[in-house]
Protein backbone atom coordinates (compact mmCIF):
# COMPACT_ATOMS: atom_id res chain seq x y z
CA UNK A 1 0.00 0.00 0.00
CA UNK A 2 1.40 3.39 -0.63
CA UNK A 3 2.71 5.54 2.09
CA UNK A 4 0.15 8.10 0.72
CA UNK A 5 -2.74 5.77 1.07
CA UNK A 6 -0.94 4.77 4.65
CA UNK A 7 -0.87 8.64 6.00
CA UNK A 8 -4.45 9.34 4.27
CA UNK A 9 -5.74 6.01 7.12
CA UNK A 10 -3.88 7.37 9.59
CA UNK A 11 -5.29 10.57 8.72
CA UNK A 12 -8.65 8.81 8.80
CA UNK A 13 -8.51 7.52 12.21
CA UNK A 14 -7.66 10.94 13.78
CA UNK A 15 -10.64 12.26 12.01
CA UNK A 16 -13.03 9.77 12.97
CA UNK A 17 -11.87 10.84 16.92
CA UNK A 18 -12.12 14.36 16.57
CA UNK A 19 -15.54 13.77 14.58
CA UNK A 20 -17.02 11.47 17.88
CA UNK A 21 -14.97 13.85 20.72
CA UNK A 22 -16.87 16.70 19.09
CA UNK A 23 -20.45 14.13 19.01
CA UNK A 24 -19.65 13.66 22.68
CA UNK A 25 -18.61 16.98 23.44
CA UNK A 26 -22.52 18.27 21.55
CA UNK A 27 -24.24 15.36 23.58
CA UNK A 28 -22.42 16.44 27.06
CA UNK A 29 -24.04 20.34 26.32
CA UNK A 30 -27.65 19.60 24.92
CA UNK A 31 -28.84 19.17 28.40
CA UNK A 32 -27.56 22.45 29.45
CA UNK A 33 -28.78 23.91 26.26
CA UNK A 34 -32.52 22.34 26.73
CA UNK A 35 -32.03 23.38 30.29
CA UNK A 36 -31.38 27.39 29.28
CA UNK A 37 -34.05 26.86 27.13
CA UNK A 38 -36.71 26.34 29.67
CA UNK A 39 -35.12 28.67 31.65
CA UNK A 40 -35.75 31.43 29.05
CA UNK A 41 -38.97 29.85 28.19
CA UNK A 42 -40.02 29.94 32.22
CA UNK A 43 -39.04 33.33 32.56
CA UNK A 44 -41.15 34.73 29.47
CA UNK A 45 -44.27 33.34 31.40
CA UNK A 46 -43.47 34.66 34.39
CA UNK A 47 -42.98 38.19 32.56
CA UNK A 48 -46.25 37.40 30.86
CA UNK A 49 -48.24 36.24 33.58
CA UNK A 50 -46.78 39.45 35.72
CA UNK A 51 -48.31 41.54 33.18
CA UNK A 52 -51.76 39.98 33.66
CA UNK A 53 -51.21 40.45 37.39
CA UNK A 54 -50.65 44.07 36.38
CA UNK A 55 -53.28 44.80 34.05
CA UNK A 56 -55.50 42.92 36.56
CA UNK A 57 -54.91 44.95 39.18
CA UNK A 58 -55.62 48.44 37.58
CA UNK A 59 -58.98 46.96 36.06
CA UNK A 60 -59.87 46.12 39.56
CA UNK A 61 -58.40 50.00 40.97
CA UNK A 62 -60.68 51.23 38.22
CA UNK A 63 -64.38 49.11 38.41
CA UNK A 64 -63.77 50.10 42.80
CA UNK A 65 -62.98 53.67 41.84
CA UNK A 66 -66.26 53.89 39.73
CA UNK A 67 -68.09 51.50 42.56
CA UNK A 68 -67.15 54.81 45.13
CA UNK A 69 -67.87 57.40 42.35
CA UNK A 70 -71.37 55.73 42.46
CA UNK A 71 -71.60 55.72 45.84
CA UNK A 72 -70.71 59.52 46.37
CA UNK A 73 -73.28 60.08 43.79
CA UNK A 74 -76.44 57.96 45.80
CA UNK A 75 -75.14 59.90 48.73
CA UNK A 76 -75.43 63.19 47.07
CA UNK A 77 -79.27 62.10 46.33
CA UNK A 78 -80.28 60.95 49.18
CA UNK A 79 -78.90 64.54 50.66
CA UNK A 80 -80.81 66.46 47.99
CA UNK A 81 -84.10 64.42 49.10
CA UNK A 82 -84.26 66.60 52.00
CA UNK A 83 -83.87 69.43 50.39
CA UNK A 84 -86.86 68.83 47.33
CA UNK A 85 -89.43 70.85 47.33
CA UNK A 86 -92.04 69.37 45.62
CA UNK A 87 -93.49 65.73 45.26
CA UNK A 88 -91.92 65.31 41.36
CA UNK A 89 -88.29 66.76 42.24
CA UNK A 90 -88.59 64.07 45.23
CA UNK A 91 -89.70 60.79 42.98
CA UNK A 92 -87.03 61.96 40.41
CA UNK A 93 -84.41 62.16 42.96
CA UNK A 94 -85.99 58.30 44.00
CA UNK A 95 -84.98 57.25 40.81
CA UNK A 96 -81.76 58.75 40.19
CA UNK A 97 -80.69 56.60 43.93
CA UNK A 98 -82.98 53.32 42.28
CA UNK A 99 -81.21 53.28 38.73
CA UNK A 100 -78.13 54.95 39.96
CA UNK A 101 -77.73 51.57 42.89
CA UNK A 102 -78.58 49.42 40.32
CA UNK A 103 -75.66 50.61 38.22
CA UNK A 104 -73.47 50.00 41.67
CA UNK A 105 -74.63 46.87 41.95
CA UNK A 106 -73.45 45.88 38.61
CA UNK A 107 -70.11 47.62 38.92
CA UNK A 108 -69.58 46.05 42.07
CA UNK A 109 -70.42 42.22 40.57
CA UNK A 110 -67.54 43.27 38.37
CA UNK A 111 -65.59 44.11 41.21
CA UNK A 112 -65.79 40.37 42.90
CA UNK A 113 -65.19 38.91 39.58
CA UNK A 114 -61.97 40.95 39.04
CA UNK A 115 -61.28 39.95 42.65
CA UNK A 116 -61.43 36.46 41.43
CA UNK A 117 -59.70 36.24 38.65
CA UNK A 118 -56.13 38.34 40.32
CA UNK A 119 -56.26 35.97 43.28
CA UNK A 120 -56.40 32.90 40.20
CA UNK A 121 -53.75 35.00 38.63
CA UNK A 122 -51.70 35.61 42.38
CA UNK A 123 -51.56 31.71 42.43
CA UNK A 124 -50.43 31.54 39.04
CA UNK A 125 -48.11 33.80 38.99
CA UNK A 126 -46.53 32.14 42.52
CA UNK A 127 -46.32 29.07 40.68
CA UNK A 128 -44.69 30.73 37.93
CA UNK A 129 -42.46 31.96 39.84
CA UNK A 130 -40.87 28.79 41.62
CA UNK A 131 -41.20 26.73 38.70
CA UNK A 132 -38.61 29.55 37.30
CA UNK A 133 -36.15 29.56 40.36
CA UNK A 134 -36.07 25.44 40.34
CA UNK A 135 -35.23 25.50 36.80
CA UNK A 136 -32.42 28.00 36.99
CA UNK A 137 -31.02 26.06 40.18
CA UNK A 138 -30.99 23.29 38.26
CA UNK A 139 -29.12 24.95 35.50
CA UNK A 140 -26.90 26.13 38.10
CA UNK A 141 -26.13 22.65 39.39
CA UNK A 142 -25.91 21.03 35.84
CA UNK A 143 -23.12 23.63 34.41
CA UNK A 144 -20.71 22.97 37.82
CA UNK A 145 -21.49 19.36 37.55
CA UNK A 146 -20.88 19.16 33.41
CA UNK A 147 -17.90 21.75 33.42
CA UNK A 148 -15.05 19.81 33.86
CA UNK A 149 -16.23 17.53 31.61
CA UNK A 150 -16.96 19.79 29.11
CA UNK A 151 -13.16 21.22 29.43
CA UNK A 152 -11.60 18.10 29.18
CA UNK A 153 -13.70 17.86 25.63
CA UNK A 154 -12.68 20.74 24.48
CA UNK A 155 -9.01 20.03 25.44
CA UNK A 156 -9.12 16.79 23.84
CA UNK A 157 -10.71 18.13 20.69
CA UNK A 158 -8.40 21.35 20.23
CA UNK A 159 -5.50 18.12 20.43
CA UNK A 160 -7.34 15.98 17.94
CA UNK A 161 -7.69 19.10 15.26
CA UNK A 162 -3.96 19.92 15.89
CA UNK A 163 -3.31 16.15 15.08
CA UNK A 164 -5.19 16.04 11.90
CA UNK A 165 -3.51 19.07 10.67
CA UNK A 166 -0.38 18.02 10.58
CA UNK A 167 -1.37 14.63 9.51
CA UNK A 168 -3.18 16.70 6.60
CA UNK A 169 0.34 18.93 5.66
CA UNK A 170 1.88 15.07 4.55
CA UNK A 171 -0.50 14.57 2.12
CA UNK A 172 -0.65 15.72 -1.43
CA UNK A 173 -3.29 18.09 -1.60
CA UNK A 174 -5.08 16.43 -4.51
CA UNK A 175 -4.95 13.10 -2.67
CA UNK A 176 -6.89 15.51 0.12
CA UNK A 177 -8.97 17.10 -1.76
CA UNK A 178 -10.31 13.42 -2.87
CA UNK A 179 -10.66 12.51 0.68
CA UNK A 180 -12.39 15.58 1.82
CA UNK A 181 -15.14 14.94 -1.45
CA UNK A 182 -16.03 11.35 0.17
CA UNK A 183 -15.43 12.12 3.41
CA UNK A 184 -18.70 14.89 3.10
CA UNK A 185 -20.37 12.12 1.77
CA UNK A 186 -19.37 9.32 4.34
CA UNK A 187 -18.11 10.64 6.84
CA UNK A 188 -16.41 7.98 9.28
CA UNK A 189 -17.03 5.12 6.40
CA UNK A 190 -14.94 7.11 3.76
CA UNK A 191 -12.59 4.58 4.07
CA UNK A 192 -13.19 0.81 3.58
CA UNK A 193 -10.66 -2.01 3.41
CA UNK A 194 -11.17 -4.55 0.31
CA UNK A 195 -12.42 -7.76 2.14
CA UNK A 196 -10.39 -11.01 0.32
CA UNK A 197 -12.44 -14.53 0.65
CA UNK A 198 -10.68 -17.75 -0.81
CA UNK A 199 -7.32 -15.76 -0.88
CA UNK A 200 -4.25 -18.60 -1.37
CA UNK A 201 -6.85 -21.69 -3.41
CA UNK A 202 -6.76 -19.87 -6.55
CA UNK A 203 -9.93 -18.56 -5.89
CA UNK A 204 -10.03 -15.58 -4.38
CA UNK A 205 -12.83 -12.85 -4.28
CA UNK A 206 -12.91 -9.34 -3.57
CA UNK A 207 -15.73 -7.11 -2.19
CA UNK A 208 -15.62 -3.40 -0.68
CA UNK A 209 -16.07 -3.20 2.96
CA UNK A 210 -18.38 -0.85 2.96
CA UNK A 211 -21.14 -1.68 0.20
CA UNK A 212 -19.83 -5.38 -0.07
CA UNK A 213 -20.32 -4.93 -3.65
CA UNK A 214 -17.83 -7.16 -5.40
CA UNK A 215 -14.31 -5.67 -6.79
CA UNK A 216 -12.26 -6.96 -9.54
CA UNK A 217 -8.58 -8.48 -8.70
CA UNK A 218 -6.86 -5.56 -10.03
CA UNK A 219 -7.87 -3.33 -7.43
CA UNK A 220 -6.40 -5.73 -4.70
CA UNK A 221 -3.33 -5.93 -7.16
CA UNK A 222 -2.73 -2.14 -7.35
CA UNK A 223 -3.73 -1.88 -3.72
CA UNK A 224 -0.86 -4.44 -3.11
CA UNK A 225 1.56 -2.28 -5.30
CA UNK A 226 3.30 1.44 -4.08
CA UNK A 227 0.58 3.67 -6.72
CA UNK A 228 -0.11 6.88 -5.09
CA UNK A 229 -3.39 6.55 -6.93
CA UNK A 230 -5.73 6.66 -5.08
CA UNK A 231 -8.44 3.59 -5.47
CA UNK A 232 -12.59 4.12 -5.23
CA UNK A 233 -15.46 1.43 -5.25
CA UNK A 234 -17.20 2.04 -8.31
CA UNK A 235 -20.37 1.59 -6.61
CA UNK A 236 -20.17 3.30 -3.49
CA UNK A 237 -17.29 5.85 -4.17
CA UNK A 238 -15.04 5.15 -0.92
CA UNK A 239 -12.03 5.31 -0.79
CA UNK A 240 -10.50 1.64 -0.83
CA UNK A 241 -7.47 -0.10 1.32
CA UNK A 242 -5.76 -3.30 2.34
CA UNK A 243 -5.79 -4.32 6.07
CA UNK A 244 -2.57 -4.98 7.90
């Protein structure tokens, strides 16, 4: 096998680590990620529901402001009864008190519903609220229990890309510009060794590794030889070697 061939599965091996430090390194930080998530997602609510609180609250100011305007208004009747001097300013004045505390009444229904509906929201918004803090403990408590580990990725990764690099300078770039056009493709199955059955009774066979469609013997030959070519499966397009 040629030492191009040789570097470019050597090459291949540091890849495929770097490739599943970095998978690990993703799956070690989704938690945290899903975690911030609900954090943010918690925290909208609780903005949102705090608003309702809010807008709750002055609806109820208002309908008990109105309730008293009412009041001072039946008050201001009832004084002016003793003051009317005839029999029709004194039934009008009745009315204005009868229509004017029915209009109380009313206001005042609205009153115990609003009254309702902030002590629903007080409850929600309490809930809201600790559902919020738990989650951001627990984000606390998952970043200083994943941070080490997450440093010791990283460290191992930033190693692993330094390692390919120079792995990558020894190979001719058209050779890597081969590897990097299967390698989007494959990814850690760009490279697949030529699997020999029968080898040494005359009969051998050949097959890639990878789509264990069958190869002809000349691939295994030139495989065998020092060609800096380098050798595809014409089915699959991976890149082909020999086993040790």
């Amino acid at each position: 096998m040629s030492q191009t061939l040789e570097k470019l599965c050597e090459l291949h091996k540091h890849r495929v680590i770097l490739h599943r430090l970095k998978e690990k390194a993703r799956t070690t930080t989704v938690a945290i990620t899903a975690k911030k998530k609900l954090v943010v997602r918690l925290k909208a609510e609780l903005d949102r529901l705090a608003g309702t609180r809010k807008s709750g609250q002055a609806a109820l100011d208002r309908k008990e402001l109105e309730a008293r305007s009412l009041q001072e208004k039946i008050n201001k009747f009832r004084q002016q009864l003793n003051e009317a001097k005839t029999n029709k300013e004194y039934q009008a004045l009745q009315n204005e008190i009868k229509f004017t505390g029915i209009e109380k009444a009313r206001i005042e229904d609205q009153v115990l519903a609003e009254m309702d509906k902030i002590e629903k929201q007080a409850g929600d918004l309490d809930r809201a609220k600790a559902a919020a803090a738990q989650a951001e403990q627990e984000l606390a408590s998952l970043e200083a229990e994943k941070a080490a580990e997450v440093e010791a990725l990283q460290g191992d990764i930033r190693k692993a890309e330094r390692d390919c690099a120079d792995l990558a300078r020894e190979i001719p770039s058209e050779a890597m510009q081969q590897y990097d056009r299967v390698a989007s493709r494959h990814e850690e199955d760009a490279l697949c060794p030529v699997l020999v059955e029968g080898e040494g009774n005359g009969d051998a066979a050949y097959s890639c590794g990878g789509c264990y469609m069958r190869l002809t013997e000349n691939v295994y030959v030139k495989l065998r030889g020092n060609h800096d070519e380098l050798l595809t499966c014409p089915t699959c397009t991976r890149i082909l070697f020999l086993e040790p």
